[in-house]
Protein backbone atom coordinates (compact mmCIF):
# COMPACT_ATOMS: atom_id res chain seq x y z
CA UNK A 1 112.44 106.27 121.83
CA UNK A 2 110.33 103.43 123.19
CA UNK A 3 110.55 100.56 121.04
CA UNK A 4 106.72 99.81 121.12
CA UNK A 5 104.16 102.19 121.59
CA UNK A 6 100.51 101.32 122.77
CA UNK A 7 99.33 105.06 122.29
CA UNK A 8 96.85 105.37 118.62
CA UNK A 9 97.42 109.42 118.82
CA UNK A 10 94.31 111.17 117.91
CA UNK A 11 94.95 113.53 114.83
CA UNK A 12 92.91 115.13 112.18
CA UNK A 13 91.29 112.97 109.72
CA UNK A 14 91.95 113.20 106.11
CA UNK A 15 88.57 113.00 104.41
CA UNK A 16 86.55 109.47 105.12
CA UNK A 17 87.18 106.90 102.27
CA UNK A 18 84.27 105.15 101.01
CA UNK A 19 84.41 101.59 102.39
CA UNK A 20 86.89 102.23 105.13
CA UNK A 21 84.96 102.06 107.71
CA UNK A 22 85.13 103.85 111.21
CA UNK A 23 87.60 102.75 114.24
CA UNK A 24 86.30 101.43 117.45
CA UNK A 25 87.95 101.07 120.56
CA UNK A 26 90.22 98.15 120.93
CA UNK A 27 88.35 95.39 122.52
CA UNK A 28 89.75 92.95 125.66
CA UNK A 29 90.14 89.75 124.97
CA UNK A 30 90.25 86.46 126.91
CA UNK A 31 93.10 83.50 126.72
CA UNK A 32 95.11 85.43 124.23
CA UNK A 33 97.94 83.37 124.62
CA UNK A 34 95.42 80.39 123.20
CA UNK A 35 95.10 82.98 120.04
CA UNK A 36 97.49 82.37 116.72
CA UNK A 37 100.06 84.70 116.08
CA UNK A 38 99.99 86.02 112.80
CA UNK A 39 103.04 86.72 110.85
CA UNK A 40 102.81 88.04 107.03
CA UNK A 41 105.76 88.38 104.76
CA UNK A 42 105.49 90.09 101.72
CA UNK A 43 108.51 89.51 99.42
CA UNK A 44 109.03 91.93 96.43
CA UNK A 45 108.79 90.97 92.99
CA UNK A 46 109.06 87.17 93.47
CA UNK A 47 107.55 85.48 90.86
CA UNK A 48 106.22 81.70 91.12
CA UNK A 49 108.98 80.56 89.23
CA UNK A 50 111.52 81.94 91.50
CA UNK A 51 111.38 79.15 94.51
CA UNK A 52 112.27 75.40 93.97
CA UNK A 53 108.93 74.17 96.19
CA UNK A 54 106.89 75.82 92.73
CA UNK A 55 109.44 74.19 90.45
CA UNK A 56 112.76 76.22 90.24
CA UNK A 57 115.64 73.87 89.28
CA UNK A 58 118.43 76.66 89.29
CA UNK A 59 117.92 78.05 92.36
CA UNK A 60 117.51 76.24 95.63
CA UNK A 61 115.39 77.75 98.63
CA UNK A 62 115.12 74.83 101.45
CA UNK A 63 113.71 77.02 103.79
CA UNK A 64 110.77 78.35 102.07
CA UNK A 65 110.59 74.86 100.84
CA UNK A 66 110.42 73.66 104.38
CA UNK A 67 107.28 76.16 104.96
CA UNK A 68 105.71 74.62 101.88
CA UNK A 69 105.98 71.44 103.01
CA UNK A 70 104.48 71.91 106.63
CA UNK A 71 101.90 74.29 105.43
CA UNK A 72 99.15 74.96 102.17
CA UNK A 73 100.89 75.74 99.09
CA UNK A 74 98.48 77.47 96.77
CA UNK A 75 99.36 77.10 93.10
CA UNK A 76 96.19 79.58 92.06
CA UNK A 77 96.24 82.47 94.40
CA UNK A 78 96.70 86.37 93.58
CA UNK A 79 97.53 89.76 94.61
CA UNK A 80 95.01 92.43 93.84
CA UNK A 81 97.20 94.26 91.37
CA UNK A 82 100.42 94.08 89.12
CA UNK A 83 102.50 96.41 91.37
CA UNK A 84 103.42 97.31 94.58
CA UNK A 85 101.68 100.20 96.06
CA UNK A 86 98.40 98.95 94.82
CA UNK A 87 98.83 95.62 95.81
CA UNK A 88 100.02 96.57 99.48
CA UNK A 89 96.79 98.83 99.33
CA UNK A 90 94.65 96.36 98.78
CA UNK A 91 95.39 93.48 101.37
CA UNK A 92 95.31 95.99 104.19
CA UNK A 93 92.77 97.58 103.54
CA UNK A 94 90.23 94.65 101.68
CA UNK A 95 89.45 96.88 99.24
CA UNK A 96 90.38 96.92 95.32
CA UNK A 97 93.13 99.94 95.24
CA UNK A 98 91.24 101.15 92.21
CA UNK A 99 88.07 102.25 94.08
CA UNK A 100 90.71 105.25 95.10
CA UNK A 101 92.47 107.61 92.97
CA UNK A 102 96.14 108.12 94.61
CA UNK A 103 97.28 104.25 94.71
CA UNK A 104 99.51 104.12 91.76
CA UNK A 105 103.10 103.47 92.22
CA UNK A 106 104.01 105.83 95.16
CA UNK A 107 106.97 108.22 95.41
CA UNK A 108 108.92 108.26 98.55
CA UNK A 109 107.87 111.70 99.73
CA UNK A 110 104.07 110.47 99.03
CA UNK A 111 101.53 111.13 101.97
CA UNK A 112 99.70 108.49 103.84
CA UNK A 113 97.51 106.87 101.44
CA UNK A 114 95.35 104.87 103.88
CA UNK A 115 93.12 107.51 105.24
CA UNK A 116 93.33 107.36 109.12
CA UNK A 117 89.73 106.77 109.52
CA UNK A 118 89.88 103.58 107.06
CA UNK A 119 89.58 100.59 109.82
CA UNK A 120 92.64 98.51 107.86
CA UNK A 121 93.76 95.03 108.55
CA UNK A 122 95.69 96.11 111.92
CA UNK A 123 93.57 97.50 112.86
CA UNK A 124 91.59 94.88 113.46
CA UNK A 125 94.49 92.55 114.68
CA UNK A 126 94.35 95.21 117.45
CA UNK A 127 90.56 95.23 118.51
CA UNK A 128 90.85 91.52 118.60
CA UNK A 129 93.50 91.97 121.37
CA UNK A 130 96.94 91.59 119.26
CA UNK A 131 99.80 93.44 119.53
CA UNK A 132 100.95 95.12 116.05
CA UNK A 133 104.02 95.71 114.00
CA UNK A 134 104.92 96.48 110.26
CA UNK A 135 108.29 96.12 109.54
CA UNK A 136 110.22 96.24 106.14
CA UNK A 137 109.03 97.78 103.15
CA UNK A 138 106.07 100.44 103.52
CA UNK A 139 105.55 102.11 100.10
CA UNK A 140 101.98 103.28 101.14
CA UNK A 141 103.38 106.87 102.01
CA UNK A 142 103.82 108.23 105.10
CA UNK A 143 102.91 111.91 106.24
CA UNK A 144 99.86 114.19 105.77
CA UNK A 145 98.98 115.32 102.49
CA UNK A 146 101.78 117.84 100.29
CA UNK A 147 104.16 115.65 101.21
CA UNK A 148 106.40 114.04 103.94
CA UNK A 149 109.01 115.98 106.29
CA UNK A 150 111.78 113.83 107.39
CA UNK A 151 113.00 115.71 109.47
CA UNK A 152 110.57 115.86 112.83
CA UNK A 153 107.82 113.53 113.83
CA UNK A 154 106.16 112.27 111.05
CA UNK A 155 102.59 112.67 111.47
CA UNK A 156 100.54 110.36 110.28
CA UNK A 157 102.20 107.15 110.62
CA UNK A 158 101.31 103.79 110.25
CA UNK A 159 100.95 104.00 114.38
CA UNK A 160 97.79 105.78 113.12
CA UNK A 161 95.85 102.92 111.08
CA UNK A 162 96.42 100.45 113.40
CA UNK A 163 100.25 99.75 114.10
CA UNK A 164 101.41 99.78 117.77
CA UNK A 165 105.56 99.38 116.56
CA UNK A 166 106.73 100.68 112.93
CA UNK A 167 110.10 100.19 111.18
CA UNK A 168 110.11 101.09 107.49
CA UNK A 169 111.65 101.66 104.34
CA UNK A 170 109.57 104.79 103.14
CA UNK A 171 108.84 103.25 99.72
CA UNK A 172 111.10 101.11 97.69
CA UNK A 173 114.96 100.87 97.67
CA UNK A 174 115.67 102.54 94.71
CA UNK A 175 113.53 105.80 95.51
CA UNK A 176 114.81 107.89 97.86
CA UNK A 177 115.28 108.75 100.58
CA UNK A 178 117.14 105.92 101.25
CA UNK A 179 116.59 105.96 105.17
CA UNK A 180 114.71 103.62 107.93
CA UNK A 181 111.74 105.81 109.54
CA UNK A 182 110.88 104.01 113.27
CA UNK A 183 108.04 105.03 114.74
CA UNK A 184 107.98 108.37 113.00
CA UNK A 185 111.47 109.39 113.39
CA UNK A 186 114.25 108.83 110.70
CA UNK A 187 116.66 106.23 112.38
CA UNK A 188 119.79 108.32 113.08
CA UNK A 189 119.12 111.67 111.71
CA UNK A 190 121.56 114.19 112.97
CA UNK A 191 119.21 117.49 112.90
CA UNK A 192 121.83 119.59 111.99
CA UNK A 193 121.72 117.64 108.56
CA UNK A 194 118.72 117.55 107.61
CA UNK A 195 116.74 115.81 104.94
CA UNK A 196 115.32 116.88 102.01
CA UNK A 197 113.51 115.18 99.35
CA UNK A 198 112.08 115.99 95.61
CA UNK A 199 110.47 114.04 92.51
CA UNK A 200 110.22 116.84 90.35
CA UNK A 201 113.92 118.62 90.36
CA UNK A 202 117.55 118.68 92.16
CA UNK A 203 117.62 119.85 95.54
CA UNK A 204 121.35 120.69 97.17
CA UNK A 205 124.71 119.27 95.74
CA UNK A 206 125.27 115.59 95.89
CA UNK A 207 126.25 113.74 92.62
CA UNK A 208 123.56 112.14 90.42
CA UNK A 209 123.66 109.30 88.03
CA UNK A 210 123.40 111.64 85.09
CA UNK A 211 125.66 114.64 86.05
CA UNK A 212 128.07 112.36 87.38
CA UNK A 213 128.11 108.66 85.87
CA UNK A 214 132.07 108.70 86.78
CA UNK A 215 130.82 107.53 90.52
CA UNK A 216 128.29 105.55 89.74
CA UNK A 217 129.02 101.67 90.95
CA UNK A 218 125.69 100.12 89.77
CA UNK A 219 124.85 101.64 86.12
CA UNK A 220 121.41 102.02 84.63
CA UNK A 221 119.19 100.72 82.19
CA UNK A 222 116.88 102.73 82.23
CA UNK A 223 115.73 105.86 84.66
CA UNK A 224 117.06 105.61 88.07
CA UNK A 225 119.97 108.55 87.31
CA UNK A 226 119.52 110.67 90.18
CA UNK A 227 120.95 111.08 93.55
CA UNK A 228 123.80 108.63 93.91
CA UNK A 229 123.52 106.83 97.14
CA UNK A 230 126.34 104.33 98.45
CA UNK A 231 127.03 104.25 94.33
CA UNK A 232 123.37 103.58 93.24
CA UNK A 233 121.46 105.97 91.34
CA UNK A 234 118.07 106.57 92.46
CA UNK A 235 115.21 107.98 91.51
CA UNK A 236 114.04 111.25 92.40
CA UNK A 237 116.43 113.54 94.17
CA UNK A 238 117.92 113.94 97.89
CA UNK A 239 120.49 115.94 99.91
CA UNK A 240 121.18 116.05 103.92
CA UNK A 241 120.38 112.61 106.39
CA UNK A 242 124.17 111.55 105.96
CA UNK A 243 124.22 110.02 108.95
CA UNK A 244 120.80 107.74 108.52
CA UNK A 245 121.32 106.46 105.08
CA UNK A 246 120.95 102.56 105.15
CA UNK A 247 124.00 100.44 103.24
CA UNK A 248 122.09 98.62 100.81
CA UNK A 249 123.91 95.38 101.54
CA UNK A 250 122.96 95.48 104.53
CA UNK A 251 118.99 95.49 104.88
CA UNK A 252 118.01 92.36 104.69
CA UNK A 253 119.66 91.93 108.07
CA UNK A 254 118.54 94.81 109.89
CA UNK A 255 114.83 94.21 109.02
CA UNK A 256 115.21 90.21 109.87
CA UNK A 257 117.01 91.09 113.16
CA UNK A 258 114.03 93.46 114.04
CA UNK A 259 111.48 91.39 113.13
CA UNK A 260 113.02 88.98 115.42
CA UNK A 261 112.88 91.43 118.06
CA UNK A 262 109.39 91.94 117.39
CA UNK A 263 108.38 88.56 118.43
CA UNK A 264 110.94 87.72 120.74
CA UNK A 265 109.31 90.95 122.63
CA UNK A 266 105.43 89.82 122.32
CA UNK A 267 106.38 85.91 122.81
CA UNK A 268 104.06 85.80 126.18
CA UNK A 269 100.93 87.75 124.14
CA UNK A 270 99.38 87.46 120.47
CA UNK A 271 101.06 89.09 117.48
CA UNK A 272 100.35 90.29 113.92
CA UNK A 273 103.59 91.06 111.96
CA UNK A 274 103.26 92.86 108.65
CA UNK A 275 106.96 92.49 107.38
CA UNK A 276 108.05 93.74 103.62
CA UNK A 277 111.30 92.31 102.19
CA UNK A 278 113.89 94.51 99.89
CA UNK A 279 114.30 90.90 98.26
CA UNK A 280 113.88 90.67 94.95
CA UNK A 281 113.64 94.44 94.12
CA UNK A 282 115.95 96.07 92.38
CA UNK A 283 118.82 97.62 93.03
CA UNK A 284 119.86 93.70 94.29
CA UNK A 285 122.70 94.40 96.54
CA UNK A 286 123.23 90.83 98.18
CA UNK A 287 124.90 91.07 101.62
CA UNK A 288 128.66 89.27 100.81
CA UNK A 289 127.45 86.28 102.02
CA UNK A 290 125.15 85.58 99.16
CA UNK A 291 127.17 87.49 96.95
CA UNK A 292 128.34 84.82 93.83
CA UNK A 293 127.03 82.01 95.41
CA UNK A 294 123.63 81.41 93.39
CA UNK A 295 125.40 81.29 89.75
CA UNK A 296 122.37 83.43 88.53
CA UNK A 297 123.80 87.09 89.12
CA UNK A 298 122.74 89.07 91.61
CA UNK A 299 118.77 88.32 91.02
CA UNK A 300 119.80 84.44 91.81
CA UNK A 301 121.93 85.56 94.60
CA UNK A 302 118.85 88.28 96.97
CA UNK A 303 116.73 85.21 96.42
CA UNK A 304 119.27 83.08 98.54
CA UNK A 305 119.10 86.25 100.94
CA UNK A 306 115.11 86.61 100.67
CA UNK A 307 115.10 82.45 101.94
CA UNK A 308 117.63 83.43 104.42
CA UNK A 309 115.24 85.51 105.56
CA UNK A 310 112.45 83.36 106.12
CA UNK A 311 114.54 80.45 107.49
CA UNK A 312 115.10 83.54 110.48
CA UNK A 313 112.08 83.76 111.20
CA UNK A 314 111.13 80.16 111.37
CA UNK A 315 114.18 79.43 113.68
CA UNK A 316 113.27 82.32 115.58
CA UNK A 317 109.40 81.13 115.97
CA UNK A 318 111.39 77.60 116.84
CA UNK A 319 113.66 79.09 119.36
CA UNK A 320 110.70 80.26 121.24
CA UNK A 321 108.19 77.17 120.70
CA UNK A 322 105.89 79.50 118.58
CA UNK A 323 105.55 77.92 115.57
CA UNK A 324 102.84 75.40 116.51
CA UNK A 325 100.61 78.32 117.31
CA UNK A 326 101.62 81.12 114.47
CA UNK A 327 99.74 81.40 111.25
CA UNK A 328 102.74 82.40 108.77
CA UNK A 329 101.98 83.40 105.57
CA UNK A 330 104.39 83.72 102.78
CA UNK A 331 103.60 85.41 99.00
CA UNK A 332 104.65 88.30 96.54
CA UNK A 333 103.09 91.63 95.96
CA UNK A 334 103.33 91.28 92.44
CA UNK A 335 104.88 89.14 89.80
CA UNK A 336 108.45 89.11 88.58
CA UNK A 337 110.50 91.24 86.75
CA UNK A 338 113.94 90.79 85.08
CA UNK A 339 115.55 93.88 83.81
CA UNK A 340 113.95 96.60 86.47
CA UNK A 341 116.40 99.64 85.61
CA UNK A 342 120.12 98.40 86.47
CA UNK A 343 122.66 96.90 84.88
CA UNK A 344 122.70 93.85 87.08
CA UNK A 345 123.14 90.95 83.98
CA UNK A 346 119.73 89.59 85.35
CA UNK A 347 118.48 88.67 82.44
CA UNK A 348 122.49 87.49 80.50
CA UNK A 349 122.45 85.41 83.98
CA UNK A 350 119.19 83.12 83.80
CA UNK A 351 120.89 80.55 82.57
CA UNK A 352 117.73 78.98 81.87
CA UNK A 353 115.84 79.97 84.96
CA UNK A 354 112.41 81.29 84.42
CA UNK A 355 110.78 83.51 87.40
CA UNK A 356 107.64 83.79 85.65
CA UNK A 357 107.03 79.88 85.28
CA UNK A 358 104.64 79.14 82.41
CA UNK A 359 102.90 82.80 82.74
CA UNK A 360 102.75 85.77 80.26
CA UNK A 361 104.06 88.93 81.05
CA UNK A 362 105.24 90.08 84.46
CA UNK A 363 105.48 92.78 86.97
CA UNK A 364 103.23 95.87 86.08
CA UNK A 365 100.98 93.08 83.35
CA UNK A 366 97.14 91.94 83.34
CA UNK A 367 98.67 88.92 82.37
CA UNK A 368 99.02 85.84 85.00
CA UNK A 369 102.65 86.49 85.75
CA UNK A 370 101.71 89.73 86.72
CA UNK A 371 99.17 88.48 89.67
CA UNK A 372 99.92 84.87 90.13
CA UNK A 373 102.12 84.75 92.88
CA UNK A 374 103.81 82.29 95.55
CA UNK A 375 101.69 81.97 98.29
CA UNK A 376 101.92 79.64 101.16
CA UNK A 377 100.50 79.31 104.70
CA UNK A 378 101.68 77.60 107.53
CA UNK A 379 99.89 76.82 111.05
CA UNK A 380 101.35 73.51 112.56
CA UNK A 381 98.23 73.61 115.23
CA UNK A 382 95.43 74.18 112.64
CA UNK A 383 96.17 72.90 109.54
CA UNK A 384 97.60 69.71 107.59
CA UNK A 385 100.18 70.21 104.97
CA UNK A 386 98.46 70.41 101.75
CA UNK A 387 98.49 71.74 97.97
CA UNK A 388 95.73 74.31 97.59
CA UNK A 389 94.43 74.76 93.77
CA UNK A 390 91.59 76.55 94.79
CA UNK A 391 91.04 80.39 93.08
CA UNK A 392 92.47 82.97 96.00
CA UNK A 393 92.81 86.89 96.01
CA UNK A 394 95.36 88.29 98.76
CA UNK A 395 91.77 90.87 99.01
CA UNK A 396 90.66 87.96 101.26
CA UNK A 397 92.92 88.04 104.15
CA UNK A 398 91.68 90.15 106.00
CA UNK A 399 87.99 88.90 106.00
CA UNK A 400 89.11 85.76 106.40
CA UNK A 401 91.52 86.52 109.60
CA UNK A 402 89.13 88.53 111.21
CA UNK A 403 86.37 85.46 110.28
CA UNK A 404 88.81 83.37 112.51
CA UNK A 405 89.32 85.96 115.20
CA UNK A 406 85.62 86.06 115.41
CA UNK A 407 85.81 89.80 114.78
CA UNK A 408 82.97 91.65 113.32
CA UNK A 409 83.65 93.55 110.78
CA UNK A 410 83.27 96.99 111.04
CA UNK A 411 80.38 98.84 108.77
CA UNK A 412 81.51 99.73 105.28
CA UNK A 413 85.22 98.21 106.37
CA UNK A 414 87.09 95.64 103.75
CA UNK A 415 84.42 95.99 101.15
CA UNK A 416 85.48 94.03 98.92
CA UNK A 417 87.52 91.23 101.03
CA UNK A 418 85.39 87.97 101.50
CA UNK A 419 85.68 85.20 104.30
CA UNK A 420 87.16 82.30 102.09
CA UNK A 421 88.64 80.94 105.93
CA UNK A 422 88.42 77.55 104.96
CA UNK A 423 90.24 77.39 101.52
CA UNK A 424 92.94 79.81 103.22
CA UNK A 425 93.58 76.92 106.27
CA UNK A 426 93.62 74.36 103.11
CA UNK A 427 90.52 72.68 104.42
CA UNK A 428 88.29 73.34 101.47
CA UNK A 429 89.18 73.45 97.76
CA UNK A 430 86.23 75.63 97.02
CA UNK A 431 87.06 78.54 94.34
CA UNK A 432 86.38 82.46 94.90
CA UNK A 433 83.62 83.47 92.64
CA UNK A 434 86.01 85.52 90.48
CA UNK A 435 89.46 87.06 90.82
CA UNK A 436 90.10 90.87 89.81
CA UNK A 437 93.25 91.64 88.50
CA UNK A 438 95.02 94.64 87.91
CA UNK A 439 97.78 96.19 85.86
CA UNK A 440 100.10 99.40 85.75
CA UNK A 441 97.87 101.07 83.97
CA UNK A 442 94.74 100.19 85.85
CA UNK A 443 92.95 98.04 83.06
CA UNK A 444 91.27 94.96 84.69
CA UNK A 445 90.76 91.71 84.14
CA UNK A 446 87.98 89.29 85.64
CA UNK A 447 88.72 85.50 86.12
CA UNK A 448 85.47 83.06 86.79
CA UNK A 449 85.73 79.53 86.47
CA UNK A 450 87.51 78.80 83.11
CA UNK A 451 87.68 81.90 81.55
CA UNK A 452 90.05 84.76 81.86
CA UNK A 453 88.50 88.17 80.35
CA UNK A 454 90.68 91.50 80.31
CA UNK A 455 88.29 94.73 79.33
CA UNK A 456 89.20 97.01 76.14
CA UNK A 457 92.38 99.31 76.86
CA UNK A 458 93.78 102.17 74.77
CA UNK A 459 96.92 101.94 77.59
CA UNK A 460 99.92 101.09 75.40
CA UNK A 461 100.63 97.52 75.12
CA UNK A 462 104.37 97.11 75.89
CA UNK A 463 105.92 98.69 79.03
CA UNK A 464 108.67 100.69 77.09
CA UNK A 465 111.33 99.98 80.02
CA UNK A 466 111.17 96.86 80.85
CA UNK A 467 109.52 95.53 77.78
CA UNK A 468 106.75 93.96 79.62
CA UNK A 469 103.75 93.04 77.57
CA UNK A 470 100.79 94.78 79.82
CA UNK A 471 97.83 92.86 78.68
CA UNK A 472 96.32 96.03 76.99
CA UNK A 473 94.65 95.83 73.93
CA UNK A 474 91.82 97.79 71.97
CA UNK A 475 89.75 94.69 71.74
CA UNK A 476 88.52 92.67 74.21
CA UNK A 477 90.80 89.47 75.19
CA UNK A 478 89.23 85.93 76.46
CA UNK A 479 91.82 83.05 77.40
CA UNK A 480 90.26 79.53 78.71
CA UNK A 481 92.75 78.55 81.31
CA UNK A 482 91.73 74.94 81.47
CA UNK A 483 93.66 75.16 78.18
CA UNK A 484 96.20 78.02 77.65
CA UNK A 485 97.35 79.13 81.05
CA UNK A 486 99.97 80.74 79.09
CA UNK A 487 97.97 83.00 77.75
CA UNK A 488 98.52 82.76 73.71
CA UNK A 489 94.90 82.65 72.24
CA UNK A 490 92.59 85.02 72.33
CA UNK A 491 89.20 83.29 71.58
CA UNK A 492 87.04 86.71 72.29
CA UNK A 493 85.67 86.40 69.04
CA UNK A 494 85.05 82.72 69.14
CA UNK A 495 82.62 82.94 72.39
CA UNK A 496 80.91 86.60 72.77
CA UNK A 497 78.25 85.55 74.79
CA UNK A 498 80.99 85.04 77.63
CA UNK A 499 82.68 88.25 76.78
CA UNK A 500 79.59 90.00 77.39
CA UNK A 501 78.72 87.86 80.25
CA UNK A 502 82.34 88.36 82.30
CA UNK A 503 81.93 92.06 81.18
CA UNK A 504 78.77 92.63 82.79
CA UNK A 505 80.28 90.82 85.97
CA UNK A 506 83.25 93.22 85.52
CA UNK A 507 81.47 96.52 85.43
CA UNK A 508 78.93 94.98 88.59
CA UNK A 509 81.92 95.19 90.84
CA UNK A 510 83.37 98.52 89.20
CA UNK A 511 79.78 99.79 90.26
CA UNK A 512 79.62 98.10 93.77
């Protein structure tokens, strides 16, 4: 199989989304070599307490340090939404994931998500004359609608919204099936073995976590009790693809080394990499060389791997006297989360570490540790190393890429990503209007200026699993975050005229 294709196959569209867009043709374009290279990294449930450049004292991570220090550290930027299908959703496509019904946490069987018409991020990386590649974690579905087949060419692909090279985990690591998919194909599938997948009940024979807890090497908490793969339960259910399961400890260095690849290969053209770590997703299975060596469990020890990671890349981009001219971003899909479903002494290990920093809540919450997130931006040639406290939504990246690019962009694309170029380079301080935020349950939140309002929710308020408080509440909630970032008083009552005011604002962009 070739390991980049140029070819956007024509297939049937899945109905138009609303504020998609419509492709174009890709567009030449002049002295790309004079053109940044674009590199985004997406790590997985890192919160902003989890790096030592934000704070950390128990954990050290020099390298990601070293890209704070020689790029724009933002201490007040966020992703769309509280987990990680949404959130993905969102910055590739510049549009709030809950404008669209099927974004919630995806299984790994889902369909394609992004409609194929939708004109997404890569898309226009590509009509501005970049070569394309998403590497890593996915979990945006892959396959037309009633499901995915692993077992032929999986059709559609990301090489349909806007891709030229893909190498994915389907969705996350502890869903199955626990296989890399390259350019449609399941990486070492032996077709006389093949794969099938289900969410709902037990297909074939292998052992699962709840039939068969005798071989299980990584216990519980909660959930994950199905198939057992290299001794992790996962969840939902598998059988056949012996041959193309990953080992667990080994991912984070087969999705480095082909990231590497990736820009070793387009070194002499312009680049966009979309890569998604494992790191720090549960199950954490550090790679022995990270393995005891953080003194916070596991958790401590994938965040050693996830800055292994990045330090990669950078020596890579250093190797090949890139860096100067690559825009490398770093952040988190969503905020952190301790106890996620395994018996991995996360949380009997923090010996006093705190991933969520001063911030209520967590992965899946309205509340800031569920959105606030690392995020840091490096470009030796076009910016000065900085600390940005300007307001920031991941929404934004792609309007303000395609601002710098010079690409229009396309009618009814990214409609709800805004050009905020400057503040992303660290060359203005100047705040977004207001930041949306999301939680597991889809109730919103508005930020503007001081105030922090989060709408009326029946939702429950505590995720039961991992004990997360959500942010939802029957009444309306108002935090001033000049004063209590952390969240603890609810002054709704105390100012109503803002209440109604961010409320208004609120339901203005639910309408837009």
């Amino acid at each position: 199989m070739s390991i980049l294709s140029r070819t956007l196959p024509l297939l049937p569209g899945i109905a138009l989304l609303a504020g998609c867009g419509i492709k174009g043709q890709k567009e030449t374009t002049k002295n790309n070599l004079q053109r940044p290279n674009v590199i985004y990294i997406f790590a997985d449930d890192l919160g902003i307490g989890d790096l030592s450049c934000y704070g950390a004292n128990k954990v050290s991570t020099p390298h990601i340090d070293r890209l704070a220090g020689q790029g724009v550290q933002f201490t007040n930027a966020y992703a769309t939404s509280a987990t990680s299908t949404p959130s993905r959703f969102g910055l590739l496509t510049g549009m709030y994931p809950w404008r669209q019904t099927n974004t919630g946490i995806a299984p790994g069987n889902s369909e394609l998500i992004i409609d194929t018409a939708c004109v997404t991020m890569a898309d226009m990386m590509k009509q501005a004359g970049y070569a394309t590649g998403v590497i890593g974690k996915w979990h945006l579905g892959l396959g037309p609608k009633g499901g995915t087949d692993f077992n032929k060419q999986i059709s559609p692909n990301t090489q349909d919204i806007g891709f030229d090279y893909e190498f994915v985990i389907p969705a996350t690591v502890d869903r199955v099936p626990c296989v890399f998919v390259e350019n449609g194909r399941v990486v070492d599938l032996d077709p006389n073995d093949p794969i099938q997948v289900d969410y709902h009940k037990k297909v074939g024979n292998w052992p699962t976590g709840e039939e068969n807890p005798e071989l299980v090497t990584l216990k519980p908490s909660q959930g994950h009790n199905n198939t057992i793969i290299n001794g992790i339960p996962r969840i939902g259910w598998m059988t056949g693809g012996q041959a193309a399961l990953w080992k667990d400890e080994e991912i984070a260095d087969v999705i480095t080394q082909k990231a590497k690849n990736f820009i070793a290969m387009h070194k002499s053209e312009p680049f966009f990499l979309y890569m998604g770590t494992q790191d720090v997703h549960v199950p954490r299975i550090p790679h022995p060389r990270f393995a005891g060596k953080s003194g916070l469990g596991t958790r401590g020890d994938v965040i050693l791997q996830l800055d292994w990671t990045i330090g990669e890349i950078m020596q890579t981009l250093d190797s090949l006297q890139l860096a100067d001219n690559t825009i490398f971003i770093f952040t988190s899909d969503n905020g952190p989360v301790i106890d996620d479903g395994y018996q991995d002494e996360a949380r009997e290990r923090l010996h006093g570490h705190t991933p969520m920093g001063i911030y209520r809540g967590g992965k899946y919450s309205v509340y800031e540790a569920g959105t606030r997130v690392p995020f840091i931006v490096r470009w030796p040639a076009g910016i000065k190393p900085s600390k940005q406290q300007a307001l920031f939504s991941q929404i934004d990246v792609y309007a303000s890429l395609a601002s710098l690019l010079n690409q229009p962009i396309k009618a009814n694309a990214a409609p709800d990503s805004e050009d905020h170029l400057n503040a992303l380079l660290g060359k203005e301080a100047t705040n977004r209007d207001y930041i949306i935020q999301q939680n597991l349950n889809n109730t919103l939140a508005i930020i503007q200026g001081q105030w922090k309002y989060i709408e009326p929710s029946n939702q429950s308020a505590i995720e039961p699993w991992t004990k997360t408080e959500l942010g939802n509440d029957k009444k309306a909630q108002l935090y001033d975050l000049s004063t209590d970032l952390s969240e603890k008083r609810n002054i709704a009552d105390k100012h109503p005229e803002v209440v109604k005011e961010l409320s208004a604002t609120l339901q203005a962009v639910k309408a837009k």
